[in-house]
Protein backbone atom coordinates (compact mmCIF):
# COMPACT_ATOMS: atom_id res chain seq x y z
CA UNK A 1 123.23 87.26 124.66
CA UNK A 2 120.85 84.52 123.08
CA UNK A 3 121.17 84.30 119.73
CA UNK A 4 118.22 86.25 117.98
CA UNK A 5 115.92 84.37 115.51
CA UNK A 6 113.80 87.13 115.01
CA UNK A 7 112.65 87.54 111.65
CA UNK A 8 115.28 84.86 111.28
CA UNK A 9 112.59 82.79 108.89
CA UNK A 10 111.87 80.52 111.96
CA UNK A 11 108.30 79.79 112.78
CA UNK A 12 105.71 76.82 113.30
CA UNK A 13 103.28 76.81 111.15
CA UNK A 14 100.57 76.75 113.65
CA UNK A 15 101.33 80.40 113.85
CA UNK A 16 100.92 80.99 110.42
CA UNK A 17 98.21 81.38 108.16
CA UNK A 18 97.98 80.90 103.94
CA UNK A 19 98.67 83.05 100.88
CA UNK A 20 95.33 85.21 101.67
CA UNK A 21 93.48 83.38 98.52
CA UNK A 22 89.61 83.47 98.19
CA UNK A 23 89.32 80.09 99.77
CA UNK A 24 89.17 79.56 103.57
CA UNK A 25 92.41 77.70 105.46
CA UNK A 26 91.11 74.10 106.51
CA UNK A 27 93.27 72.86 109.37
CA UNK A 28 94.34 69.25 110.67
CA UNK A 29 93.09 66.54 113.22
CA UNK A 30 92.64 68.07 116.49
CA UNK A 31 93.50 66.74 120.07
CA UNK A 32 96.36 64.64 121.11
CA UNK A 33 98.68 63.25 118.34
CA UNK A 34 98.33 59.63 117.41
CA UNK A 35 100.78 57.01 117.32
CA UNK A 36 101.45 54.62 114.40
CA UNK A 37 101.35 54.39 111.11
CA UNK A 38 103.19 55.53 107.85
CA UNK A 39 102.88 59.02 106.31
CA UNK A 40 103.89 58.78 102.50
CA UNK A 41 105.61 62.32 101.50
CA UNK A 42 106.16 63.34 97.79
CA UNK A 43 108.87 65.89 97.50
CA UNK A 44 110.42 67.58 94.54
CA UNK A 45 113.73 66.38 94.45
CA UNK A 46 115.62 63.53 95.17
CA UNK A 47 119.26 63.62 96.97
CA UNK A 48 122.16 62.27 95.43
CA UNK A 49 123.61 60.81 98.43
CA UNK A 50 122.39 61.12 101.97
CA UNK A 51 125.81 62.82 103.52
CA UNK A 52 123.92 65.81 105.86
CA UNK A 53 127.01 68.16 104.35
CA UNK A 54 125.57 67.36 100.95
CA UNK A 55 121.98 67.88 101.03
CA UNK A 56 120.01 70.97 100.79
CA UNK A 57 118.15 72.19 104.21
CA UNK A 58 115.05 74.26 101.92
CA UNK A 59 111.44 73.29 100.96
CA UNK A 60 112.54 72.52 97.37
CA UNK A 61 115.27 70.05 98.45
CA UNK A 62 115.71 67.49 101.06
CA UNK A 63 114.73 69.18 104.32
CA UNK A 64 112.68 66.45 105.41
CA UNK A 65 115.14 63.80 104.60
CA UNK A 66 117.81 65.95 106.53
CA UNK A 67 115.64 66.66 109.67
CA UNK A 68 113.99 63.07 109.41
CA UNK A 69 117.25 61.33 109.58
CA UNK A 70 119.47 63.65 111.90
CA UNK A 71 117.19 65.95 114.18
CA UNK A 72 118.51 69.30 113.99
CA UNK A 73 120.31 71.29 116.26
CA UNK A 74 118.78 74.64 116.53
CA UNK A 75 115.04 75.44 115.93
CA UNK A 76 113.07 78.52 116.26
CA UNK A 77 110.67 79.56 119.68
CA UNK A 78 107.88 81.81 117.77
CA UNK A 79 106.81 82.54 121.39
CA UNK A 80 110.11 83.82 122.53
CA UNK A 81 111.56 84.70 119.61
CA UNK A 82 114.88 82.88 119.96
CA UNK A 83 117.04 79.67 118.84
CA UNK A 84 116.70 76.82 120.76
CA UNK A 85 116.76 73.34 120.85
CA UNK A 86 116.17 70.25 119.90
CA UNK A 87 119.04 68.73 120.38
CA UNK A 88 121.02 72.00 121.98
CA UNK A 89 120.26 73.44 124.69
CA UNK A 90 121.43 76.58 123.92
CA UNK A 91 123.90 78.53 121.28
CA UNK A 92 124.83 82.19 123.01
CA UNK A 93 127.39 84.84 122.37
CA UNK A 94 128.52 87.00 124.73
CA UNK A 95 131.02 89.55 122.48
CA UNK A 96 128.43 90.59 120.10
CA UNK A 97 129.02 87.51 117.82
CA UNK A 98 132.56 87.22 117.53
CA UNK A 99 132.47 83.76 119.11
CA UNK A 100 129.27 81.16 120.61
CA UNK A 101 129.13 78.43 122.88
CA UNK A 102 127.00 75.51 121.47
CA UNK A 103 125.93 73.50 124.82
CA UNK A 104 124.49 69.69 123.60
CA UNK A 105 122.13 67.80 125.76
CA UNK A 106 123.72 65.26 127.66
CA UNK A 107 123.38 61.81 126.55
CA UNK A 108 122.65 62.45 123.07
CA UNK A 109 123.36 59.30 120.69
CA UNK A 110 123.93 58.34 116.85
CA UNK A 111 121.71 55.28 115.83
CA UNK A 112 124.95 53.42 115.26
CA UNK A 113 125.17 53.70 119.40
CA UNK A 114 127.94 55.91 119.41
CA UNK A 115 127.81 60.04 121.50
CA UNK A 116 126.87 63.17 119.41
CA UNK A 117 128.52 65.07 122.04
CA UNK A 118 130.57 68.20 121.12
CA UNK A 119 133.59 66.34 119.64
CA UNK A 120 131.04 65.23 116.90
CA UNK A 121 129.86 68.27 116.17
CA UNK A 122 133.16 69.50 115.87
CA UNK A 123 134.16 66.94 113.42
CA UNK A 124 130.30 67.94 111.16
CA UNK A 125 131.58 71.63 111.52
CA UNK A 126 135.05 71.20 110.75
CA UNK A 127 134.25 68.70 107.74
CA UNK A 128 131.72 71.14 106.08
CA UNK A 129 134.35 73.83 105.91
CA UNK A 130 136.82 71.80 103.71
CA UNK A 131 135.91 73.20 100.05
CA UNK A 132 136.80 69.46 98.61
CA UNK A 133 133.71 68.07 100.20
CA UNK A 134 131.79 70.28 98.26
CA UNK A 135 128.96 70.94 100.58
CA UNK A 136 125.79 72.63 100.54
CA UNK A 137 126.81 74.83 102.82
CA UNK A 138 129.98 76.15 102.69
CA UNK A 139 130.00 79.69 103.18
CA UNK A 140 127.96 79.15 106.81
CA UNK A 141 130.16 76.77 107.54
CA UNK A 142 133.66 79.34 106.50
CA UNK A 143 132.77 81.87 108.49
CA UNK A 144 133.39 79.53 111.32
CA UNK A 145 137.17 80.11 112.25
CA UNK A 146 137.72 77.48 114.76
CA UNK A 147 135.92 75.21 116.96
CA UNK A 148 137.47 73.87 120.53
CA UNK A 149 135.63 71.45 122.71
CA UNK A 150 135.73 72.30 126.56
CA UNK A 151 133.60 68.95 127.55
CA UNK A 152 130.81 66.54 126.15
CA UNK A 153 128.53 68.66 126.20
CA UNK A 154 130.32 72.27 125.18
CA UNK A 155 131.67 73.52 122.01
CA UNK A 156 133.16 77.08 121.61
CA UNK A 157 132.87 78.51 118.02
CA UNK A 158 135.35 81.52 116.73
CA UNK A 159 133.98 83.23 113.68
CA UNK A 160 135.98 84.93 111.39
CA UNK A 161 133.66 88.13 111.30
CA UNK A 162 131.22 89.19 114.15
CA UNK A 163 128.08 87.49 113.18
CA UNK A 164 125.48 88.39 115.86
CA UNK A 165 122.96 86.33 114.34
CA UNK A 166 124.91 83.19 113.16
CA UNK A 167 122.05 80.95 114.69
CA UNK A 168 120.27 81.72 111.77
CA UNK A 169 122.72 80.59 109.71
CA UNK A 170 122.90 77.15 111.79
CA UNK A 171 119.32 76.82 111.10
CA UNK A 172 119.01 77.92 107.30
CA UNK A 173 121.87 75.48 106.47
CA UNK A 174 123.09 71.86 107.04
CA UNK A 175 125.24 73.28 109.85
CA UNK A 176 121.74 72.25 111.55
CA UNK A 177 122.51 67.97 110.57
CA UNK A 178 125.19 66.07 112.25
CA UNK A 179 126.12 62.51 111.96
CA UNK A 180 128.25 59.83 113.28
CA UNK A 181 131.70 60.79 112.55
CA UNK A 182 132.30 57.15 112.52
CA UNK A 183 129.78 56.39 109.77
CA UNK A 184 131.16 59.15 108.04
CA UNK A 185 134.84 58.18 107.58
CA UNK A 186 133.54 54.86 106.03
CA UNK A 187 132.71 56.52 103.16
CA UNK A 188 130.03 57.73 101.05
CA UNK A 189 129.11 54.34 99.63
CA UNK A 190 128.87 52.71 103.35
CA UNK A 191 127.29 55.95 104.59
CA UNK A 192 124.74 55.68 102.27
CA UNK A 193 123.36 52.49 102.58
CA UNK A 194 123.36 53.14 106.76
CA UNK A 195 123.70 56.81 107.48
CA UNK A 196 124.21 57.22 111.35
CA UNK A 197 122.44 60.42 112.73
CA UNK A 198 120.22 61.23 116.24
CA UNK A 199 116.99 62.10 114.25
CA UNK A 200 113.46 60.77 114.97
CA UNK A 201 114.27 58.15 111.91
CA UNK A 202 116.47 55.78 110.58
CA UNK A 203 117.15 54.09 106.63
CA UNK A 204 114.65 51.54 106.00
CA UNK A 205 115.66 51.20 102.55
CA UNK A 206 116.50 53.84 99.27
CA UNK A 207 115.49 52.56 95.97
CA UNK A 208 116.98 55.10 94.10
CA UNK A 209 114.50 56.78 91.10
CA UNK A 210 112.01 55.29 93.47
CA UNK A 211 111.27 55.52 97.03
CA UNK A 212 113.26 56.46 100.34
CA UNK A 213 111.64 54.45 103.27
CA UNK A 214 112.22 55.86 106.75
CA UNK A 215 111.37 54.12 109.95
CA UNK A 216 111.19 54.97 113.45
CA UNK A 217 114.46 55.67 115.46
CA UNK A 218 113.28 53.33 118.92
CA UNK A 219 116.41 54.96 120.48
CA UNK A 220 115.47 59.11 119.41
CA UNK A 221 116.02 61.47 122.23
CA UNK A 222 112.85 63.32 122.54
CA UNK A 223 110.62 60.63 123.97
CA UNK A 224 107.83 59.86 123.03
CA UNK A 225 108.01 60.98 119.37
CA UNK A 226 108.28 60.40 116.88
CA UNK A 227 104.86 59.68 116.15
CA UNK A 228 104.97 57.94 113.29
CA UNK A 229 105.82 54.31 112.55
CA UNK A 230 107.90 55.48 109.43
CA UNK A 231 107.78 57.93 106.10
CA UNK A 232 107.81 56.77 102.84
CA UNK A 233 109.13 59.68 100.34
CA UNK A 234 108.96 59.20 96.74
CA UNK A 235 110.02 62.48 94.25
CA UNK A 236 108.69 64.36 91.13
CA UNK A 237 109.76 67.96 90.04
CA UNK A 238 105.64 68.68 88.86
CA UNK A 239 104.19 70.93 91.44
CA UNK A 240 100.96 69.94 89.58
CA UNK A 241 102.07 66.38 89.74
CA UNK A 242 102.37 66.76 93.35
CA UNK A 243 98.95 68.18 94.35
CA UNK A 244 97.40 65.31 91.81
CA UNK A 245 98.78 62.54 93.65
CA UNK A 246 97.62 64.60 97.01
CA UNK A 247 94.49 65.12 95.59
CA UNK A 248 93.60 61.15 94.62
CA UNK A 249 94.79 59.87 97.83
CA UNK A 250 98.62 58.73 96.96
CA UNK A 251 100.15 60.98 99.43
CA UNK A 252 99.70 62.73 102.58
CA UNK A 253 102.18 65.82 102.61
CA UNK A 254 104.30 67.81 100.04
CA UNK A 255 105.85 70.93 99.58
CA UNK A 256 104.80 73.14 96.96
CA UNK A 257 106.73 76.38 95.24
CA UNK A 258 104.41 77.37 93.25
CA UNK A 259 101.60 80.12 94.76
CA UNK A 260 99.13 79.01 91.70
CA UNK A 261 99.21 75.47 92.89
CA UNK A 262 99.06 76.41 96.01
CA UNK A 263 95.65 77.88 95.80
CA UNK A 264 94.17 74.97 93.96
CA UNK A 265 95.26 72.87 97.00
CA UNK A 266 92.77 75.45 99.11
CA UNK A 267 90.59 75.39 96.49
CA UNK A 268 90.53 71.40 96.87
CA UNK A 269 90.51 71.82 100.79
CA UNK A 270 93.51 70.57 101.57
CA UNK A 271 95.81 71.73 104.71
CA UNK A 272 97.77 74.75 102.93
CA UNK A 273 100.62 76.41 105.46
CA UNK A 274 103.65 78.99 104.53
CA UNK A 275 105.74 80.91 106.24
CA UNK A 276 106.05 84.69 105.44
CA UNK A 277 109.12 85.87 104.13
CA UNK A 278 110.29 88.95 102.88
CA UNK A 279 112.95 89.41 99.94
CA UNK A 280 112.03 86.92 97.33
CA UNK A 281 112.68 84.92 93.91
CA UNK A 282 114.28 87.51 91.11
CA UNK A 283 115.36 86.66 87.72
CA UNK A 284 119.12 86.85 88.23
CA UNK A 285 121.33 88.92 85.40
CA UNK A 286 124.77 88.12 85.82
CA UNK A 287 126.80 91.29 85.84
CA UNK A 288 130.24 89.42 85.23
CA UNK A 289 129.93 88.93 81.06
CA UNK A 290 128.09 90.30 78.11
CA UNK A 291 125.11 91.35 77.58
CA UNK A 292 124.08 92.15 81.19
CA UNK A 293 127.87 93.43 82.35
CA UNK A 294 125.84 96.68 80.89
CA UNK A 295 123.50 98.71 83.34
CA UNK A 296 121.70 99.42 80.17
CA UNK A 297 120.72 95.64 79.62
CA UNK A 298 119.93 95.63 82.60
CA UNK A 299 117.52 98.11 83.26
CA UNK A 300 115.81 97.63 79.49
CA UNK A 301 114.71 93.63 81.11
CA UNK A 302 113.64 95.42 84.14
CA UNK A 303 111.19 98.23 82.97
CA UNK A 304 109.91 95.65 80.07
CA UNK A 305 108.19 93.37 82.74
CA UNK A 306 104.60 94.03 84.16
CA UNK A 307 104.90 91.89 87.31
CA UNK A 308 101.26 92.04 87.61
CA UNK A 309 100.85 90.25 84.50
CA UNK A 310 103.94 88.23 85.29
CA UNK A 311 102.00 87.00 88.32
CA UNK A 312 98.73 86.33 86.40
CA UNK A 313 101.16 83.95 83.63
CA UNK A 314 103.43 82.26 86.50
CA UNK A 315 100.36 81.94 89.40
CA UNK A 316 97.16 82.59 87.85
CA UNK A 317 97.38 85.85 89.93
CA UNK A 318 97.85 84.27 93.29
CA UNK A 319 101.23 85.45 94.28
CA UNK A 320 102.83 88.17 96.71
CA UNK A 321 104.80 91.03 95.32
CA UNK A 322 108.17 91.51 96.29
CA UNK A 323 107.60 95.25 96.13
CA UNK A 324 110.01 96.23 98.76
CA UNK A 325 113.29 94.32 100.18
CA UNK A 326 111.07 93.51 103.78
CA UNK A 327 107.47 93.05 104.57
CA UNK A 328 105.87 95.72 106.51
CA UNK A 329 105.89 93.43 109.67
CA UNK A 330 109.77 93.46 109.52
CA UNK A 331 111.61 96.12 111.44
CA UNK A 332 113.91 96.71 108.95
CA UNK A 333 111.17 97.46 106.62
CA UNK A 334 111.60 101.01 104.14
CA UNK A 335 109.35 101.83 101.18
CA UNK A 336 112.29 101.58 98.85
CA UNK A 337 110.25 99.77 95.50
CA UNK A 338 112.78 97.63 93.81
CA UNK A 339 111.34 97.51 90.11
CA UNK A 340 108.68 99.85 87.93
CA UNK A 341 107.70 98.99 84.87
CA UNK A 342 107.78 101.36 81.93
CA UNK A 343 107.38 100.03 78.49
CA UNK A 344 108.07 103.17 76.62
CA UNK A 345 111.68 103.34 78.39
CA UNK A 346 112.15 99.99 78.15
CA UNK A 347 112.11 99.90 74.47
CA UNK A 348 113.98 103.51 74.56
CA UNK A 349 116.51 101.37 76.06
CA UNK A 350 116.29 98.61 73.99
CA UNK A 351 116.44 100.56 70.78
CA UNK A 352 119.83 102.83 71.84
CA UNK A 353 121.52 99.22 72.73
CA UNK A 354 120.69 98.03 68.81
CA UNK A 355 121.89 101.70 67.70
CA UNK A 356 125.58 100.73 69.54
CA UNK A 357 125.20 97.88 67.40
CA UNK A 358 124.38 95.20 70.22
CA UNK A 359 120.84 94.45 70.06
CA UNK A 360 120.26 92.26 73.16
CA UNK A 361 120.14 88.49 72.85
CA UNK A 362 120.37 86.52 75.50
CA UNK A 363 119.87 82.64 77.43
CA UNK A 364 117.37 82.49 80.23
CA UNK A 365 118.76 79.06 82.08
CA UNK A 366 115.77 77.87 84.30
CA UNK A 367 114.99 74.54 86.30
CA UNK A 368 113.01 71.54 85.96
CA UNK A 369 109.29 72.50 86.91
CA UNK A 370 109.99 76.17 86.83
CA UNK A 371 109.59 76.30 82.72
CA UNK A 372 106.42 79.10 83.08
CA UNK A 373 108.33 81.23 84.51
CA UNK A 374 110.61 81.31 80.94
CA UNK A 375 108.02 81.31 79.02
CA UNK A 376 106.08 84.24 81.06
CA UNK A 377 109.40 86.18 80.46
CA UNK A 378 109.69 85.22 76.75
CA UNK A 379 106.07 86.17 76.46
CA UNK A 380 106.38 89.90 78.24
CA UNK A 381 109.52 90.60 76.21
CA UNK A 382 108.28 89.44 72.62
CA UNK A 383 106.18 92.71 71.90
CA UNK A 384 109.84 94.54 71.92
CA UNK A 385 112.01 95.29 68.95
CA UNK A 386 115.93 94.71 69.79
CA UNK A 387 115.57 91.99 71.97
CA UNK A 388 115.59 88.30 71.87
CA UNK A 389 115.77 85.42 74.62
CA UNK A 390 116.42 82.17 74.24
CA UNK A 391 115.09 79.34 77.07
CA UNK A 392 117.57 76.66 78.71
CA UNK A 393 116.22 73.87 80.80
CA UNK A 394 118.72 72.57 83.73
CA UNK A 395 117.66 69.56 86.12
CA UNK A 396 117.02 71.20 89.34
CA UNK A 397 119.96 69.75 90.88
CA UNK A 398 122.26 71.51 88.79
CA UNK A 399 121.01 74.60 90.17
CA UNK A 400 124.23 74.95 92.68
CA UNK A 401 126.93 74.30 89.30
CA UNK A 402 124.60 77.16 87.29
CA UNK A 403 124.91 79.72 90.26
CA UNK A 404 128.25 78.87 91.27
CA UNK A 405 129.96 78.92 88.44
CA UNK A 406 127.91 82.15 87.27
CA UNK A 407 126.71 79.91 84.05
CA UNK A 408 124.26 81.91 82.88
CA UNK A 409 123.27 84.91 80.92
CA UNK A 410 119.89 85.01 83.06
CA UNK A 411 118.62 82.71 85.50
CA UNK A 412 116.36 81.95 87.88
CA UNK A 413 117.50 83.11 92.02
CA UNK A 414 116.28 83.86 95.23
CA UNK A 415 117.18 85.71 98.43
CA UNK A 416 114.57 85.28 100.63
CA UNK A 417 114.69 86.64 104.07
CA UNK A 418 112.67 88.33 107.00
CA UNK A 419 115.73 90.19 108.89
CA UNK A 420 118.14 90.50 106.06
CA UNK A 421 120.85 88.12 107.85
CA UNK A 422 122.71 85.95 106.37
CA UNK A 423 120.40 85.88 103.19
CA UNK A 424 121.03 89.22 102.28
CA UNK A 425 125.03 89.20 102.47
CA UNK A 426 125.30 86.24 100.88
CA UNK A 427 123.85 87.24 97.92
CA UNK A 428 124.79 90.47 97.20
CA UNK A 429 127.85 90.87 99.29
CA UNK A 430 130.94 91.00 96.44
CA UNK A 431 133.20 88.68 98.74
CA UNK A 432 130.16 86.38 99.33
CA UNK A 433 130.44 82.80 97.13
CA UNK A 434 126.90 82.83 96.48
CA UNK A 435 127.07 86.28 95.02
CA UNK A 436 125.55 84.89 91.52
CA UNK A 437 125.03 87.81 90.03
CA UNK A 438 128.72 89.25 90.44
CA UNK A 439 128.13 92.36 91.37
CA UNK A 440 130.69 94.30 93.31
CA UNK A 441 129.98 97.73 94.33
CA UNK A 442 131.28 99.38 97.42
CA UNK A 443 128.30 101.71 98.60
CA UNK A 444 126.71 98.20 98.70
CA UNK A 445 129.27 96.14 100.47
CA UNK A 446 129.70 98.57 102.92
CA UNK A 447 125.82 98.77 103.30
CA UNK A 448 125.79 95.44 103.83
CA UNK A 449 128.49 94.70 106.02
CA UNK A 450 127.68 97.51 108.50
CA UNK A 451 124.17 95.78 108.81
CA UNK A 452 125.21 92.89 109.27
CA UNK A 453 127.51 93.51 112.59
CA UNK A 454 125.29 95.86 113.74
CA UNK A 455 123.45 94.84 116.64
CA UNK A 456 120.41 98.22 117.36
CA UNK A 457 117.99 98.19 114.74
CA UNK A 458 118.08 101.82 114.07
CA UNK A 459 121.78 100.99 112.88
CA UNK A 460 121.11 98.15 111.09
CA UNK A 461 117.45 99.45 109.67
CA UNK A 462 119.57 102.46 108.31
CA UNK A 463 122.07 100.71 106.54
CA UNK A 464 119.83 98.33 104.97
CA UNK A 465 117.81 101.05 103.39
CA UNK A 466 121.00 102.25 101.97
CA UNK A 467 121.23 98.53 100.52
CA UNK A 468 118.00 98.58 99.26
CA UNK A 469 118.55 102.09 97.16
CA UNK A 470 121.16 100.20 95.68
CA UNK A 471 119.92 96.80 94.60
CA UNK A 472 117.18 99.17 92.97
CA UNK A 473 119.53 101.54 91.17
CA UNK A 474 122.11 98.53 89.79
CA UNK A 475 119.32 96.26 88.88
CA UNK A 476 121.37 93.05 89.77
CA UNK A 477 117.62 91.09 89.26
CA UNK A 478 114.18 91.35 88.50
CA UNK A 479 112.38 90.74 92.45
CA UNK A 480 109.47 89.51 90.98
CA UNK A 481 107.53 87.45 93.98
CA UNK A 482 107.80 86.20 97.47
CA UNK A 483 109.25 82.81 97.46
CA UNK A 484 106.58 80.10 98.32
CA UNK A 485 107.40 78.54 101.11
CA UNK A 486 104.37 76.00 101.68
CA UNK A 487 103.65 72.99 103.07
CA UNK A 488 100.73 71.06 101.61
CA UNK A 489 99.36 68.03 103.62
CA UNK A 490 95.67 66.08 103.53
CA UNK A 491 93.46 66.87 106.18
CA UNK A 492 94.16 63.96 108.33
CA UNK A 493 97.73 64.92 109.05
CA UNK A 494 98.90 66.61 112.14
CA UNK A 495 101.51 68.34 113.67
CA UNK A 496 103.00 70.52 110.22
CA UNK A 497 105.92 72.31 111.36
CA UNK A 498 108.40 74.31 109.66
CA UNK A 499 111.67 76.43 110.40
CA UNK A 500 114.27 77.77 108.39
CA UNK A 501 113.61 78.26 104.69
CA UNK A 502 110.73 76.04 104.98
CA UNK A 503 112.09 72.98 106.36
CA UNK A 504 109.55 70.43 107.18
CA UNK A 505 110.23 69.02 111.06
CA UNK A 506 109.58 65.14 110.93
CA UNK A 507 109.21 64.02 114.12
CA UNK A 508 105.82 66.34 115.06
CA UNK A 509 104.01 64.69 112.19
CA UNK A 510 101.26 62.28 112.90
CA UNK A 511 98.16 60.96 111.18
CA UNK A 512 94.58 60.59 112.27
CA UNK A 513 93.20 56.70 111.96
């Protein structure tokens, strides 16, 4: 059985279209791609080191860095609707997900010369599931029980839960990167100044606050790209920032995660791409400590916010709802509406909190270049009696400490997903690490387990509806858009490609001369 990517957040972007704003989609150069040449990227964030374990396979982190410098494993076929390649040939299960078989292309080599063959994915896999390493992705990477290589090209890989669709989680993770064990066991500083993967490009040179130059890997795999002679990637958390130096001709691509900014890049015809998605971004409550460890709390927040007007504060009106838990094109989709807003019972609420003498006061923790959306929420709850919020401002890479450690009266979260696996699990799940929120309920869990391991829709369609009654009734968040997953690029760039959580492919990209 191939592994299924449907819905799996895994499509090129030549399949998809743009937010549905007022202003038409312009596209890219047309006809064959051309060779040469070096694209200058501006992203929002800037890695700490350049270990694949470590950095962050999503549009707001280092996706392009990761797939530039170590190709990925696994992509999605929108045609066929499967995982595939690049560099693997296939990754199939054949007991309903209990175990896969990963089989490699032959021949496949690390730019320090040496084999990514299965004994070096092994070592990636293994390494990722050690909870010292701290990696980005350690809960993919534990619900892989064991890995055996039968030859250089074959890898068998034991879960510890049947996980029909863990090729999703290969792809939405840095399960996807793999470098040269040898590199790797020199150490972070060594690794760093000449990381070792099979990806379209190698190091140039990482001035770091600056610019991280890529050039073009003469010995990558997938002949003849790359196209490009190299990618230059400087950083800046402004979204605005970002479309500016798009806009006066100091970059070619970025990724944007903001739907307001997004339409001023149509608006400015420039190349705007996304990928539908279906969950979204919610303003997290975290259920494990006063004041929100009360359903009360809870549901006051929720019926005080007008999304509508949230949307109009946060993107100038340009957003999508995240009405329901999946878009109407999913097959797991029910009509289950996860928030509705009701001033008078939110200050009912409000007020019988303050008359068992705790009026609510609380910290709203959000991230570097997401500061509207505190100040939206400050601004919809400031017409209420009994209720005060204070705003915290984190660096965006402290985003994994904040949610990990549950740090946080309120903060900023997503789950975004088009079938609800793994995204869904993992953060709502009560055994899950990257349940934020805490919560723990067992109509939930069990909700969410039985989807998962289901493999017919009607089973798994059924039990997420169940999930969805409950994430409305316990009011763990506030779903209050679809998470923007968009790739901004001038018009004389080609070949814009995405998969996973809107990972930009590098070795596609070219530029018209």
């Amino acid at each position: 059985m191939a592994a299924s990517a449907a819905g799996a957040l895994i499509f090129l972007l030549a399949a998809c279209g743009g937010t549905g704003g007022a202003a038409p989609a312009v596209g890219g150069p047309s006809g064959d791609p051309v060779k040469g040449g070096v694209l200058r990227a501006v992203l929002l964030s800037e890695p700490r080191n350049l270990d694949p374990a470590i950095l962050q396979n999503n549009n707001r982190s280092q996706a392009l860095v990761g797939n530039a410098l170590y190709g990925t494993l696994l992509v999605g076929d929108p045609e066929t609707g499967t995982v595939r390649s690049d560099m693997a040939k296939s990754f199939t299960t054949a007991d309903q997900g209990n175990s896969f078989v990963l089989t490699l292309r032959p021949g496949l080599k690390f730019a320090d010369g040496t084999p990514l063959d299965a004994a070096a994915v092994k070592f990636n896999w293994d390494r990722q599931r050690d909870t010292a390493l701290g990696g980005s992705s350690l809960q993919d990477a534990q619900v892989v029980a064991s890995t055996e290589v039968e030859n250089a090209t074959t890898l068998t890989v034991r879960l510890n839960r049947p996980t029909p669709r863990f090729g999703s989680n290969v792809t939405l993770s840095s399960l996807n990167w793999v470098a040269s064990p040898v590199a790797l066991k020199k150490g972070r500083q060594a690794f760093d100044a000449a990381p070792a993967g099979a990806g379209p490009f190698t190091l140039k040179s990482w001035n770091r606050g600056g610019t991280l130059a890529l050039t073009r890997n003469a010995s990558y795999w997938n002949k003849p790209k790359p196209n490009l002679d190299g990618i230059d990637i400087s950083f800046s958390s402004d979204s605005t920032q970002r479309l500016n130096s798009l806009q006066a001709g100091g970059a070619d691509v970025t990724m944007i995660e903001d739907w307001g900014v997004a339409e001023k890049a149509r608006v400015a015809r420039l190349q705007v791409e996304t990928q539908p998605v279906g969950g979204g971004q919610f303003i997290a409550f975290n259920l494990a400590r006063a004041p929100f460890d009360d359903a009360v709390a809870r549901e006051a927040v929720s019926h005080a916010i007008d999304l509508k007007a949230f949307d109009l504060a946060v993107n100038q009106g340009h957003g999508e709802p995240a009405d329901t838990l999946f878009p109407e094109s999913s097959p797991l989709h029910n009509d289950v509406q996860l928030h509705t807003y009701d001033k008078e019972k939110a200050q009912q609420l409000f007020d019988r909190l303050a008359a068992e003498g705790k009026p609510l006061k609380f910290t709203f923790t959000t991230f570097q270049g997401s500061e509207k959306i505190a100040e939206a929420l400050q601004t919809q709850l400031s017409p209420y009696k009994n209720v005060t919020v204070e705003v915290k401002v984190a660096d965006w890479a402290d985003t994994g400490r904040v949610l990990g450690a549950h740090d946080f009266d309120a903060t900023l979260a997503a789950a975004s997903l088009q079938d609800a696996d793994p995204a869904l699990p993992r953060a709502f799940l009560s055994t899950s690490p990257r349940n934020s929120v805490g919560i723990k309920d067992p109509r939930l869990d069990a909700a969410l387990t039985g989807g998962s391991t289901a493999t017919d829709t009607a089973s798994r369609k059924a039990r997420y509806e169940t999930a969805a009654q409950r994430l409305a009734e316990l009011v763990p968040g506030v779903f209050y858009q679809r998470e923007p997953l968009v790739a901004v690029a001038s018009t004389k760039v080609g070949g814009l490609a995405m998969y996973g959580a809107g990972s930009l492919l590098a070795d596609s990209l070219w530029l018209d001369k």
